[in-house]
N, C-alpha and C. Protein backbone atom coordinates (compact mmCIF):
# COMPACT_ATOMS: atom_id res chain seq x y z
N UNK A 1 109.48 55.35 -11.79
CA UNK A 1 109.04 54.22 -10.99
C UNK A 1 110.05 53.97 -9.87
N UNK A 2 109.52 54.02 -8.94
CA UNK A 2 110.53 53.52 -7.73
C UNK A 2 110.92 52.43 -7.64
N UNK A 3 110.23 50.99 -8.23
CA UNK A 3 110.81 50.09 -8.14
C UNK A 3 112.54 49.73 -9.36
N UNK A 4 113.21 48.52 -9.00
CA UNK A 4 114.24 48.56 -9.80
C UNK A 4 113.52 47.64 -10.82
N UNK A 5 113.07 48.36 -12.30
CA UNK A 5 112.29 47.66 -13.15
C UNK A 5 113.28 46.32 -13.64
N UNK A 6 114.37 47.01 -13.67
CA UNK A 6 115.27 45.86 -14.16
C UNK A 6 115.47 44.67 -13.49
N UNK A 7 115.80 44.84 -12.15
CA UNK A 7 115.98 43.76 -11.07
C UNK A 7 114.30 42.88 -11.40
N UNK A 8 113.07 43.56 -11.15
CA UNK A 8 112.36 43.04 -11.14
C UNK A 8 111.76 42.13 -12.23
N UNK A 9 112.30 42.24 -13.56
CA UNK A 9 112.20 41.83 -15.62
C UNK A 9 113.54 40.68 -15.12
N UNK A 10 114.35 40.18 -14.39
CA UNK A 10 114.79 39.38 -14.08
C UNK A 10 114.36 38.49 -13.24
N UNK A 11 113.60 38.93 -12.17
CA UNK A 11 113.11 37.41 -11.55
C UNK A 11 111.89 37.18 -12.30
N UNK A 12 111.33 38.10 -12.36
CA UNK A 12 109.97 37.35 -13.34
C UNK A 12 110.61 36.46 -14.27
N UNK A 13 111.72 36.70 -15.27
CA UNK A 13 111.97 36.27 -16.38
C UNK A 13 112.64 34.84 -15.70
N UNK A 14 112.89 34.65 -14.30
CA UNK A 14 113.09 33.55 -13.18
C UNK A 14 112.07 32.63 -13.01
N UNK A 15 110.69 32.94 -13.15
CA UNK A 15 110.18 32.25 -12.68
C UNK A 15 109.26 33.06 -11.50
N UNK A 16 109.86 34.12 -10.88
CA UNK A 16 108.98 34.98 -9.85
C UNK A 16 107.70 35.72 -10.01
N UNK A 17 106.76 34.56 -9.85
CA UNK A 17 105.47 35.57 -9.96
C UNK A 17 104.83 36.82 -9.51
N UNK A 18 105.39 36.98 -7.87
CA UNK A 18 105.44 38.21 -7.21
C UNK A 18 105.63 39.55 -8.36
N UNK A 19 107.16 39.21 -8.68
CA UNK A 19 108.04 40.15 -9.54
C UNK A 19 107.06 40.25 -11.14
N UNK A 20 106.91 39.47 -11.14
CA UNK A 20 105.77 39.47 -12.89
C UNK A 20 104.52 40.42 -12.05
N UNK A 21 104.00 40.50 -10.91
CA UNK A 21 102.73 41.02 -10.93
C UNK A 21 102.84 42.31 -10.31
N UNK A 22 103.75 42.44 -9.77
CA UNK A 22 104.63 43.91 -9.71
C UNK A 22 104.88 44.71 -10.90
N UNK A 23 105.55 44.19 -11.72
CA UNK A 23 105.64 44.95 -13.04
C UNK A 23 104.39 44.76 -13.96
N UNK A 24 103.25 44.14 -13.94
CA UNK A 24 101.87 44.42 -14.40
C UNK A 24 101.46 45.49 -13.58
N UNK A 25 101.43 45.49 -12.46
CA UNK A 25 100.77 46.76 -11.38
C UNK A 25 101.56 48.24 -11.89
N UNK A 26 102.93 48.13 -12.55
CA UNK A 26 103.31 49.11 -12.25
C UNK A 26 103.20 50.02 -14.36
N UNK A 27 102.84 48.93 -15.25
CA UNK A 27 102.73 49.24 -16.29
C UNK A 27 101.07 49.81 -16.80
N UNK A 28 100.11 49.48 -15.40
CA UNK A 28 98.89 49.48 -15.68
C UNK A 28 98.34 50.95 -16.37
N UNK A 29 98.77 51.81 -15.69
CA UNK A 29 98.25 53.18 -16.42
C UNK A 29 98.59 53.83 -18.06
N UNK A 30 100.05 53.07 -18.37
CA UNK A 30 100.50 52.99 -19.46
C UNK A 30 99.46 51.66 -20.27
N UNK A 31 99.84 50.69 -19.87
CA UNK A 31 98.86 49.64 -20.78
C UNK A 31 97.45 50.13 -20.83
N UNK A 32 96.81 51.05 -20.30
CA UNK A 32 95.32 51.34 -20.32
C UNK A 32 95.42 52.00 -21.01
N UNK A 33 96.24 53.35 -21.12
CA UNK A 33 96.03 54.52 -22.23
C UNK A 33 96.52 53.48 -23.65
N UNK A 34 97.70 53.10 -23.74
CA UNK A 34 98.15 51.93 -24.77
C UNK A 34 96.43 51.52 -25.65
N UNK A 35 95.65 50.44 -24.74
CA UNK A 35 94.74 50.07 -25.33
C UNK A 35 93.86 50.83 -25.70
N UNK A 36 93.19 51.98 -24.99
CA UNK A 36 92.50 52.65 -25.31
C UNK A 36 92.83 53.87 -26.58
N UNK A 37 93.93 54.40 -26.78
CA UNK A 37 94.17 54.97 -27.63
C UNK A 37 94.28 54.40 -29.05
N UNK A 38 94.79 52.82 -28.82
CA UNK A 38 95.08 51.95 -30.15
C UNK A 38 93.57 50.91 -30.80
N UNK A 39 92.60 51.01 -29.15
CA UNK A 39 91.41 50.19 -29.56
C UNK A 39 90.89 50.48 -30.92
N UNK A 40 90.62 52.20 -30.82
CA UNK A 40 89.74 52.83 -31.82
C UNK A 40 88.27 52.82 -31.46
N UNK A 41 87.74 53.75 -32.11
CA UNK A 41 86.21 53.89 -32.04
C UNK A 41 85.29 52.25 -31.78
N UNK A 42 85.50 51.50 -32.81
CA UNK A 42 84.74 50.55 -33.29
C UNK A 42 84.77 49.52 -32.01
N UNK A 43 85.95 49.29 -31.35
CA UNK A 43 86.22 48.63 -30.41
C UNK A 43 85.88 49.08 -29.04
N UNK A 44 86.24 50.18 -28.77
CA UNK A 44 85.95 51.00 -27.89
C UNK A 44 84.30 51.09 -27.65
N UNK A 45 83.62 50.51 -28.25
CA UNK A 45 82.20 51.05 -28.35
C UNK A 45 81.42 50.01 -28.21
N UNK A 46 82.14 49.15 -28.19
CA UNK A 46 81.75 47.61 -28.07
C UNK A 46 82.31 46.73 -26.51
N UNK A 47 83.26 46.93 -26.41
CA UNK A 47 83.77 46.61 -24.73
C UNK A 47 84.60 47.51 -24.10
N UNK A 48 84.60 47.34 -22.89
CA UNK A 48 85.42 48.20 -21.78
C UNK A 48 86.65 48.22 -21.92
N UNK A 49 87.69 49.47 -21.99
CA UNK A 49 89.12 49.14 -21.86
C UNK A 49 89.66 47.78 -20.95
N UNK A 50 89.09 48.48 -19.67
CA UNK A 50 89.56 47.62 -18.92
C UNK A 50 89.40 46.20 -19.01
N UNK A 51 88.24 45.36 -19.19
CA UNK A 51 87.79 44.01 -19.52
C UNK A 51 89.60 43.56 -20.77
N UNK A 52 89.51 44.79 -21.67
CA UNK A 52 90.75 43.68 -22.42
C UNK A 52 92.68 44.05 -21.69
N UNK A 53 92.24 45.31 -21.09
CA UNK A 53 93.74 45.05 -19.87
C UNK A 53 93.25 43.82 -19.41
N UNK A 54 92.44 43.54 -18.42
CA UNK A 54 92.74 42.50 -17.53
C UNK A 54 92.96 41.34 -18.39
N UNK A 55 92.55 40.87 -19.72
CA UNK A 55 92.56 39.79 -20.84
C UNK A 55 93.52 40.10 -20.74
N UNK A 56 94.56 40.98 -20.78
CA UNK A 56 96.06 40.80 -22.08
C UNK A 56 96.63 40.79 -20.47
N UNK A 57 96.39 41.19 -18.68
CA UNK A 57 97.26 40.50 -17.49
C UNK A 57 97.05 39.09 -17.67
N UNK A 58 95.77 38.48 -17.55
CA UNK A 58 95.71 37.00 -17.32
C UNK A 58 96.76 36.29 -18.43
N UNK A 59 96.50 36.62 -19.78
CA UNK A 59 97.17 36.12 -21.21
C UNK A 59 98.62 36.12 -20.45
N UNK A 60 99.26 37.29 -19.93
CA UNK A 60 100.68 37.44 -19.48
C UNK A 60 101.05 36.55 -18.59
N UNK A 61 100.08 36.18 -17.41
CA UNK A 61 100.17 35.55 -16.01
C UNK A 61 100.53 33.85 -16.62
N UNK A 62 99.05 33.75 -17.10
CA UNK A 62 98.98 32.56 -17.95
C UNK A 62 100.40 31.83 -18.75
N UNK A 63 101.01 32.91 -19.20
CA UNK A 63 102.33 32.46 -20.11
C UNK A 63 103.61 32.84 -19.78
N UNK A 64 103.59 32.83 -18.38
CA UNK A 64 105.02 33.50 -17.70
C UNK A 64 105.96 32.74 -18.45
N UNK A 65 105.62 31.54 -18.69
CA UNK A 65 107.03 30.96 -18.96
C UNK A 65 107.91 31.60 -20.36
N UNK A 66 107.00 32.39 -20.96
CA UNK A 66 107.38 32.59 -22.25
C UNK A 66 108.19 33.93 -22.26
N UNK A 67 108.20 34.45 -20.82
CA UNK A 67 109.83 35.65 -20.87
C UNK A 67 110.70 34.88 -20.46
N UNK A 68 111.83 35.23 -21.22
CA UNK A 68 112.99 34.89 -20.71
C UNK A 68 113.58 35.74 -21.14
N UNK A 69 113.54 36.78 -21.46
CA UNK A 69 114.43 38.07 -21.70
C UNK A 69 114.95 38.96 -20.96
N UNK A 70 115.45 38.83 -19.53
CA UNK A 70 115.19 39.84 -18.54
C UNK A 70 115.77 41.40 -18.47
N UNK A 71 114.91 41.50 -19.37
CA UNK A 71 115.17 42.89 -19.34
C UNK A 71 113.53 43.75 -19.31
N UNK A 72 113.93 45.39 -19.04
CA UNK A 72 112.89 46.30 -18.93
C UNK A 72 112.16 46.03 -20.32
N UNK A 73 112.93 46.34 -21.78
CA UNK A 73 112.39 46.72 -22.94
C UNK A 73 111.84 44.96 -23.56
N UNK A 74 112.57 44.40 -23.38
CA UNK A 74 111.63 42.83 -23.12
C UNK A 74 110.39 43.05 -22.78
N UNK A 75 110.14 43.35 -21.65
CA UNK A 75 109.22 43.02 -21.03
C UNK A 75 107.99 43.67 -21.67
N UNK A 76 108.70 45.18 -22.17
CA UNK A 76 107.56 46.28 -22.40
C UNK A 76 107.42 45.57 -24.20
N UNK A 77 108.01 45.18 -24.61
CA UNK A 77 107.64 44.88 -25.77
C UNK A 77 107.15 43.46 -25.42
N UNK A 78 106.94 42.53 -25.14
CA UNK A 78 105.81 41.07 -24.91
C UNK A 78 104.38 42.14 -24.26
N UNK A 79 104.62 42.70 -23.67
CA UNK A 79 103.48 42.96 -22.81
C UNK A 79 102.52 43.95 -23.64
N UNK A 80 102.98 44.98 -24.65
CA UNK A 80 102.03 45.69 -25.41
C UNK A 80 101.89 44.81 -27.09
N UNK A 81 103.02 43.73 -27.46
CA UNK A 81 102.99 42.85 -28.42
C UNK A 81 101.64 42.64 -28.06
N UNK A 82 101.21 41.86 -26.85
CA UNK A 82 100.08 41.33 -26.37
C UNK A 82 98.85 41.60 -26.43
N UNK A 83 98.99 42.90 -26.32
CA UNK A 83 97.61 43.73 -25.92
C UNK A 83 97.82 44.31 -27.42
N UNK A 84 98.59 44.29 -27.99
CA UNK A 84 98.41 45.13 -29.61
C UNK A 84 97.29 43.65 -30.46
N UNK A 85 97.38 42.40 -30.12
CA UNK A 85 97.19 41.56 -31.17
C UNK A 85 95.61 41.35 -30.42
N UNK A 86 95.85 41.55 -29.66
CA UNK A 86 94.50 41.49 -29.06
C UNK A 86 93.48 41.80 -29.32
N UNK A 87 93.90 43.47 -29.23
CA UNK A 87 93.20 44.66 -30.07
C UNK A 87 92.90 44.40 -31.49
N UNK A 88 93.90 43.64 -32.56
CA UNK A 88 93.50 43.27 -33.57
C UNK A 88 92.89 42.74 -34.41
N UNK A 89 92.77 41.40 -32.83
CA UNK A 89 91.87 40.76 -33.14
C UNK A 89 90.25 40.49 -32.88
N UNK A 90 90.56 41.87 -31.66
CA UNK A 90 88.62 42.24 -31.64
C UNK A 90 88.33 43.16 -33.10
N UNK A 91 88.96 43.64 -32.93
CA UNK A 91 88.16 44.67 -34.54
C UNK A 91 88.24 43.80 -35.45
N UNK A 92 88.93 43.06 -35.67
CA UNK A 92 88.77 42.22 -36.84
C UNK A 92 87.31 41.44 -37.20
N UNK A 93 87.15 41.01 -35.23
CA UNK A 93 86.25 40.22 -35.57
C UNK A 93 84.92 41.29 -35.38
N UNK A 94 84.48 42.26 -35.03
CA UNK A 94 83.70 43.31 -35.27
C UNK A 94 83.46 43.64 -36.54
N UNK A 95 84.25 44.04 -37.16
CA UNK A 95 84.04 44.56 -38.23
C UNK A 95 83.68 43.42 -39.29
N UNK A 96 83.68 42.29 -38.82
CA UNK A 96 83.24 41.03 -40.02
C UNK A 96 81.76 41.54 -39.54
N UNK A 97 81.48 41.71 -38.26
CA UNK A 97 79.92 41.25 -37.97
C UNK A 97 78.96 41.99 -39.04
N UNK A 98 79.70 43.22 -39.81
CA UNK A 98 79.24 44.25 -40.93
C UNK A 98 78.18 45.10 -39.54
N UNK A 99 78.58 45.50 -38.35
CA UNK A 99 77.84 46.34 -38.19
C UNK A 99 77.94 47.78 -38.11
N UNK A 100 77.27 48.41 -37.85
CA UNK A 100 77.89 50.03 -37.98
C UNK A 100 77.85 50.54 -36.81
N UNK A 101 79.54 50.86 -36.33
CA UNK A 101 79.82 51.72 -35.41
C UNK A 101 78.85 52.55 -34.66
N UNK A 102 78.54 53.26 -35.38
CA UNK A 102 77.81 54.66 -35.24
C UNK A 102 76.31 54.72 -34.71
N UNK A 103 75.92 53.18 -34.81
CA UNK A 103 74.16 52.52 -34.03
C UNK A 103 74.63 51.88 -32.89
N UNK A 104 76.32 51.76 -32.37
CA UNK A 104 76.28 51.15 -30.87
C UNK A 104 76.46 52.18 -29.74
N UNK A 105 75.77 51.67 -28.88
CA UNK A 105 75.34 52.79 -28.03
C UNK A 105 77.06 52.42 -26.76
N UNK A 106 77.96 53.33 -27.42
CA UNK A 106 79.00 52.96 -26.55
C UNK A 106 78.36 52.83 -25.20
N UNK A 107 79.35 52.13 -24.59
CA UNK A 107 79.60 50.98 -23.33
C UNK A 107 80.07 52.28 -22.00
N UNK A 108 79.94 52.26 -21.33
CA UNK A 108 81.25 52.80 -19.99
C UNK A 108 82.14 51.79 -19.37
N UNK A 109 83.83 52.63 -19.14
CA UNK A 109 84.15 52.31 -19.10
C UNK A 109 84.49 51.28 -17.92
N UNK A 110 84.17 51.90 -16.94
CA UNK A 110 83.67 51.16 -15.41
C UNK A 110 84.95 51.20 -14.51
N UNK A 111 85.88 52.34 -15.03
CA UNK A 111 86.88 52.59 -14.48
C UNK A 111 86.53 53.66 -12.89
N UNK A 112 87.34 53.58 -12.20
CA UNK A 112 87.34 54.93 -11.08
C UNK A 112 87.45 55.83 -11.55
N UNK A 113 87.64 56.88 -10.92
CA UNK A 113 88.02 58.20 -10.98
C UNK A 113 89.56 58.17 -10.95
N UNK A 114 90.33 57.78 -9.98
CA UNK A 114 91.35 57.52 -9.89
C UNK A 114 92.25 56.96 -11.41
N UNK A 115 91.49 55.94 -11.53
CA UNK A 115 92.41 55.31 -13.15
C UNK A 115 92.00 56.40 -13.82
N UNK A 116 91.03 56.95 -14.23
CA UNK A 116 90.81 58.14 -14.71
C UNK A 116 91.62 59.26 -14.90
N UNK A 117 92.23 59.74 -13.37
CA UNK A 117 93.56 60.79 -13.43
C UNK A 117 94.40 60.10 -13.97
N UNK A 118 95.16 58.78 -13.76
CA UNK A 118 95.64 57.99 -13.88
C UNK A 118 96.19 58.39 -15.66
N UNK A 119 95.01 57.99 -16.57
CA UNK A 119 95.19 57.71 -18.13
C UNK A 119 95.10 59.19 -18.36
N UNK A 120 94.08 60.45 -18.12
CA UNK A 120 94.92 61.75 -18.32
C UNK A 120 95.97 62.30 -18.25
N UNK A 121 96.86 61.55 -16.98
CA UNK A 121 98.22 62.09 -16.70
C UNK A 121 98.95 61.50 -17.90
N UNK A 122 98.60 60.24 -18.48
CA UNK A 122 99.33 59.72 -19.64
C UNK A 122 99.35 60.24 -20.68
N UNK A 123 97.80 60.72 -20.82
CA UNK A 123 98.04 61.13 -21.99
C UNK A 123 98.62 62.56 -22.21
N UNK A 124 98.99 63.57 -21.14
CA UNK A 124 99.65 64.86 -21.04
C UNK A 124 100.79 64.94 -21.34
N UNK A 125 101.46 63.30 -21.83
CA UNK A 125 102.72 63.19 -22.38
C UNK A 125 102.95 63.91 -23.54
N UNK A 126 101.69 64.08 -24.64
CA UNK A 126 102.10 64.45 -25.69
C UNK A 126 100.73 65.67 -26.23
N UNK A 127 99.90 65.86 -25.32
CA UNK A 127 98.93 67.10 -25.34
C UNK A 127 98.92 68.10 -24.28
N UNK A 128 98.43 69.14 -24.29
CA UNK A 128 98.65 70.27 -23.78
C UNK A 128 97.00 70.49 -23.26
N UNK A 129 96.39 70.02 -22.18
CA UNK A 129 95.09 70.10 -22.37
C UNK A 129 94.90 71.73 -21.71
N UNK A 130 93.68 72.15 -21.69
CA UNK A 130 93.44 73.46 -20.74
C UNK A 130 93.00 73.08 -19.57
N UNK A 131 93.69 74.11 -18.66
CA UNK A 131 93.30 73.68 -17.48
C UNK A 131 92.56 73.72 -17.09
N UNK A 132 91.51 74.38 -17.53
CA UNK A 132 89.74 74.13 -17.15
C UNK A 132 89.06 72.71 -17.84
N UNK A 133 89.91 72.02 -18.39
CA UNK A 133 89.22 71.27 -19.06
C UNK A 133 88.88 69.88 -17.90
N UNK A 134 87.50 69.16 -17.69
CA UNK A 134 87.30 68.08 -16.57
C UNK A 134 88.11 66.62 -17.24
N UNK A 135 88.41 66.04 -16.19
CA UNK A 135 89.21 64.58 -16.51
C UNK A 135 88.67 63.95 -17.48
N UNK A 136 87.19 63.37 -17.62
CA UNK A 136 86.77 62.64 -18.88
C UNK A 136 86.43 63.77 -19.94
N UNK A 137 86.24 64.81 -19.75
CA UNK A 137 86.39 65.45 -21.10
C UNK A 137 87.75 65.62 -21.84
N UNK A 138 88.74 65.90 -21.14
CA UNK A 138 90.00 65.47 -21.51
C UNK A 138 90.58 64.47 -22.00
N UNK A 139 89.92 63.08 -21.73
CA UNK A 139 90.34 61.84 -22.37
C UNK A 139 89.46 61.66 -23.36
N UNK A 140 88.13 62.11 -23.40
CA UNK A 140 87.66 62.17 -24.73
C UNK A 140 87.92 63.00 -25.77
N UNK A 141 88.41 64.30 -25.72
CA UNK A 141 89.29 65.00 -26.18
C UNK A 141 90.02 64.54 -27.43
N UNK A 142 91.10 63.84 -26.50
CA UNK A 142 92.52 63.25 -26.41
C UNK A 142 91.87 62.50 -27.95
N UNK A 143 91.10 61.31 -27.15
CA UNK A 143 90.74 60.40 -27.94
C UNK A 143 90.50 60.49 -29.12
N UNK A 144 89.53 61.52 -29.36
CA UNK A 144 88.18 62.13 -30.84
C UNK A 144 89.57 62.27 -31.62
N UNK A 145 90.57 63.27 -30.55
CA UNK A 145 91.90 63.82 -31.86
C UNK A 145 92.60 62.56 -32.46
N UNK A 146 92.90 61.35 -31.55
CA UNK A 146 93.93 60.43 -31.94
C UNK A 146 93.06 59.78 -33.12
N UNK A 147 91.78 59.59 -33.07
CA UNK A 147 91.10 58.78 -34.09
C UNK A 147 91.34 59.08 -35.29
N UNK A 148 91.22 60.97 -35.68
CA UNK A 148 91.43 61.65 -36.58
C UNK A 148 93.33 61.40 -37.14
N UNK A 149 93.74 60.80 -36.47
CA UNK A 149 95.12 60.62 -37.14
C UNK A 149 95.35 59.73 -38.01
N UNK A 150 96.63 59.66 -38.94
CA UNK A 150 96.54 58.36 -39.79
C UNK A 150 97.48 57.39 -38.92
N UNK A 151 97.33 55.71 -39.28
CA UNK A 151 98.25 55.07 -38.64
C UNK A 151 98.99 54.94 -37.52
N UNK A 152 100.40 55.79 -39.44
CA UNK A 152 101.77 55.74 -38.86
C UNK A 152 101.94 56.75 -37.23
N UNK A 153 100.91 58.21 -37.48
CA UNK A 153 100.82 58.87 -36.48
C UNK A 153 100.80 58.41 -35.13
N UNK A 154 99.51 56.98 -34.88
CA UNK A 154 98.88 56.95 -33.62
C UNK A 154 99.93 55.53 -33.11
N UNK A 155 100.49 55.26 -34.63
CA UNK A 155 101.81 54.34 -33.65
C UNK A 155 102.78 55.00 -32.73
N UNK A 156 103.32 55.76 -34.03
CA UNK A 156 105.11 56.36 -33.32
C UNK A 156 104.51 57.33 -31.99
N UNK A 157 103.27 57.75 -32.20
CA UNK A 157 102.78 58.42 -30.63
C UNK A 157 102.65 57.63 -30.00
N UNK A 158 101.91 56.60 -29.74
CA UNK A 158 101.97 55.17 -28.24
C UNK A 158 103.30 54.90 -27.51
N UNK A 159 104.26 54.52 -29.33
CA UNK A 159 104.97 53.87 -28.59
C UNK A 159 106.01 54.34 -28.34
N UNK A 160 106.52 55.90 -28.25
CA UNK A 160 107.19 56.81 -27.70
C UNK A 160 106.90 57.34 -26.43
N UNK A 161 105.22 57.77 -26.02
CA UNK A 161 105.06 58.46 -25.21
C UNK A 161 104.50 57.47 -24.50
N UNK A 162 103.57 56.86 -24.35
CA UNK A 162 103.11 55.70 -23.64
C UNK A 162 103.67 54.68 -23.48
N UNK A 163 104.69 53.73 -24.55
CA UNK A 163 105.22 52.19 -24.00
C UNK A 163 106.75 52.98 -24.03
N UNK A 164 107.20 54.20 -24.38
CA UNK A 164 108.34 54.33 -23.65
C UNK A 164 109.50 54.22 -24.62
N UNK A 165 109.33 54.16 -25.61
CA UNK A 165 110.83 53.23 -26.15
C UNK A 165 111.08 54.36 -26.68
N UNK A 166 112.70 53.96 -26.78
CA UNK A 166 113.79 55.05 -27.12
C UNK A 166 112.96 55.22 -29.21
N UNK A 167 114.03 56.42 -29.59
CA UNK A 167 113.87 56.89 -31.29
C UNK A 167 114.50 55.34 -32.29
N UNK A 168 115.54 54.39 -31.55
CA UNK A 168 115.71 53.57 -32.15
C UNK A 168 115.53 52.41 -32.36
N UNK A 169 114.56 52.20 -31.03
CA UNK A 169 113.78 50.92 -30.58
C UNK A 169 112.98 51.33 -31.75
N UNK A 170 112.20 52.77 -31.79
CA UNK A 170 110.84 52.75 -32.78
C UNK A 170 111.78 52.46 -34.15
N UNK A 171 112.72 53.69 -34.42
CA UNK A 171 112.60 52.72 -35.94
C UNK A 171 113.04 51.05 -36.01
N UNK A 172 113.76 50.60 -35.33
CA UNK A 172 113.69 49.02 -35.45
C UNK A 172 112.29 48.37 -35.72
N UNK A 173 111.43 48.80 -34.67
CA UNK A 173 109.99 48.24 -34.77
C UNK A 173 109.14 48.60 -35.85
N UNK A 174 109.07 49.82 -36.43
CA UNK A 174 108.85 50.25 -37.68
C UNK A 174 109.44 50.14 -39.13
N UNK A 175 110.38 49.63 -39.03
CA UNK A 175 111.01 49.42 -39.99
C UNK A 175 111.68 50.83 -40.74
N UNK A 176 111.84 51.84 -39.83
CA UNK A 176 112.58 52.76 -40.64
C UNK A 176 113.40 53.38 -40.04
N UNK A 177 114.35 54.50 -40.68
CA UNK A 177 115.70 55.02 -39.81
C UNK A 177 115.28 55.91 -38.75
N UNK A 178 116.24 56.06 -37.88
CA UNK A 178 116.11 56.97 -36.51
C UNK A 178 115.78 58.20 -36.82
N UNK A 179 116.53 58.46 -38.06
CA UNK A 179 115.86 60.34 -38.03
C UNK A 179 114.41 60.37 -39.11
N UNK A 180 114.19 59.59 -39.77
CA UNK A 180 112.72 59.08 -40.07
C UNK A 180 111.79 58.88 -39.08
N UNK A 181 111.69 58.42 -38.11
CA UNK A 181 111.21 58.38 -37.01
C UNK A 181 111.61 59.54 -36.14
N UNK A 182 112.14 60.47 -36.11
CA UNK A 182 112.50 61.72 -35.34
C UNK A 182 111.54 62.45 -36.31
N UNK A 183 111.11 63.00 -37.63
CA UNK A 183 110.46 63.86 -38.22
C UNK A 183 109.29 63.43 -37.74
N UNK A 184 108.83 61.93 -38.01
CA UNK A 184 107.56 61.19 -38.09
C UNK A 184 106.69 61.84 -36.64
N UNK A 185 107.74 61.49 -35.85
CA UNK A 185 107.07 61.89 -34.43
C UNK A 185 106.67 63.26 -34.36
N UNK A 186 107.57 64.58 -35.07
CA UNK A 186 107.63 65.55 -34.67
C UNK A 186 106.34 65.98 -35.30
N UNK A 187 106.20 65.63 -36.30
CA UNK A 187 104.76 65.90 -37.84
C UNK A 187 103.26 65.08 -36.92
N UNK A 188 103.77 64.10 -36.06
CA UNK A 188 102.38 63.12 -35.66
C UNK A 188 102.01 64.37 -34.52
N UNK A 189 102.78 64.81 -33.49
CA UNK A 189 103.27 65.37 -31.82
C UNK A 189 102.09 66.61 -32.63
N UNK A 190 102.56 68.14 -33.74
CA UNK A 190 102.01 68.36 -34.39
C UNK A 190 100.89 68.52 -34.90
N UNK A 191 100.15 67.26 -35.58
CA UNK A 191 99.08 67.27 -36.18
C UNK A 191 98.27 67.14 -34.87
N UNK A 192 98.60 66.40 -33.41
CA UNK A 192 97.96 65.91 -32.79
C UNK A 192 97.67 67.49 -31.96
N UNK A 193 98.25 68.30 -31.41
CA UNK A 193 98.16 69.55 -30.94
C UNK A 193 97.30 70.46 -31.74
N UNK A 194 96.97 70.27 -33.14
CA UNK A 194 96.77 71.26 -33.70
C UNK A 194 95.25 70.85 -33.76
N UNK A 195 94.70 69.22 -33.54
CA UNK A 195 93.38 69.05 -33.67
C UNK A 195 93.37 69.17 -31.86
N UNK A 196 93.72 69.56 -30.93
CA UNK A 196 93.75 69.49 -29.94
C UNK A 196 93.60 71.09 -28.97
N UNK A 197 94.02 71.76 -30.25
CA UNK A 197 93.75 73.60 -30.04
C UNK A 197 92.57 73.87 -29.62
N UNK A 198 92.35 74.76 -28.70
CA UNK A 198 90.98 75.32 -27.97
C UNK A 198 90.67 75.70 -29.68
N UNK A 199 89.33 76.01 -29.91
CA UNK A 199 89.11 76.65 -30.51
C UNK A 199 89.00 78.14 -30.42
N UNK A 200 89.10 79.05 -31.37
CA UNK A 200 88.90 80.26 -31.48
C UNK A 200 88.13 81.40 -30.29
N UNK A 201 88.16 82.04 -30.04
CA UNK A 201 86.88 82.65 -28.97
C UNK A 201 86.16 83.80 -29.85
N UNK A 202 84.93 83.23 -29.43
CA UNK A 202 84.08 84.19 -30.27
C UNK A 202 84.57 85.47 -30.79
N UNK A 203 83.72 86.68 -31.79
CA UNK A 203 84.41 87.79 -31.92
C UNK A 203 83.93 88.42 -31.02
N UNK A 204 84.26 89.87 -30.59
CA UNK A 204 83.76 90.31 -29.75
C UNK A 204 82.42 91.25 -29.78
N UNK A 205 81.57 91.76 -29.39
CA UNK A 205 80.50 92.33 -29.98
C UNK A 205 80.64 93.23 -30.33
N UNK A 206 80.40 94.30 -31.24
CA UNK A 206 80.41 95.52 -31.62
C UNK A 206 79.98 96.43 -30.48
């Protein structure tokens, strides 16, 4: 990022709204893959990524007063805290409704093309796509594989490759040691490549 994130996690944490909507502008492609990778199917199928980014900017705008931490990793932790409980609390309330996933006729997302490259480039943090492969087939891809993961997997992947944080920020936030979280990642990075493999190419004909 070209801007000085730090300088800027200080005036926001001032009072500077400019500086708060600068560092929303500049976290946006990360907070989109963030939600969309952590929504899940059930959520995802029911509203637009974007509709709950812009919920979890306003929620942020709305409550400036409540950084005062000025720092980068502050900031990045209130700001996906945000959008994580969010997320929690749409599926929660989905899944009371007892309906079944699998009869909603997912939604689009109503994104550009642009945000589009945008959340592929994110997600190339931790997949290897082919290069023939098109932009939304690639994020659906991405996606089908992350669903297939457990959990602990589709955490320590977000919040390494997408919200950024160092091996000891995650185990703090996870509750476990640094080189526990060094295997965790390496076994999630892994499983996620391996449901992510082209498949096979036919045999060849006799």
């Amino acid at each position: 990022m070209n801007d000085d994130v730090g300088q800027l996690a200080e005036r926001a944490a001032a009072g500077d709204r400019a500086a708060l909507d600068r560092l929303l502008e500049l976290y946006l492609p990360e907070l989109r893959a963030f939600v969309r990778l952590r929504a899940g199917a059930v959520v995802r199928a029911r509203e637009s990524s974007s509709d709950i980014v812009q919920s979890v900017c306003r929620e942020v705008i709305q409550h400036a007063d409540r950084f005062q931490f000025p720092s980068e990793p502050a900031f990045k932790q209130w700001l996906y805290t945000t959008a994580l409980r969010k997320i929690v609390n749409r599926k929660d309330f989905y899944l009371a409704q007892k309906r079944d996933a699998q009869r909603e006729i997912p939604i689009s997302s109503g994104d550009g093309s642009d945000a589009d490259q945008r959340l592929a480039a994110c997600y190339r943090s931790f997949s290897s796509p082919s290069r023939q492969a098109m932009v939304k087939e690639e994020i659906a891809r991405v996606e089908k594989a992350f669903e297939e993961l457990p959990d602990e997997y589709r955490e320590v992947i977000t919040l390494a490759h997408v919200v950024g944080l160092s091996r000891a920020e995650i185990a703090q936030q996870m509750g476990k040691s640094e080189g526990a979280i060094r295997v965790l990642l390496h076994r999630a990075l892994a499983r996620v490549s391996a449901l992510l493999a082209d498949p096979e190419p036919p045999p060849a004909a006799p």
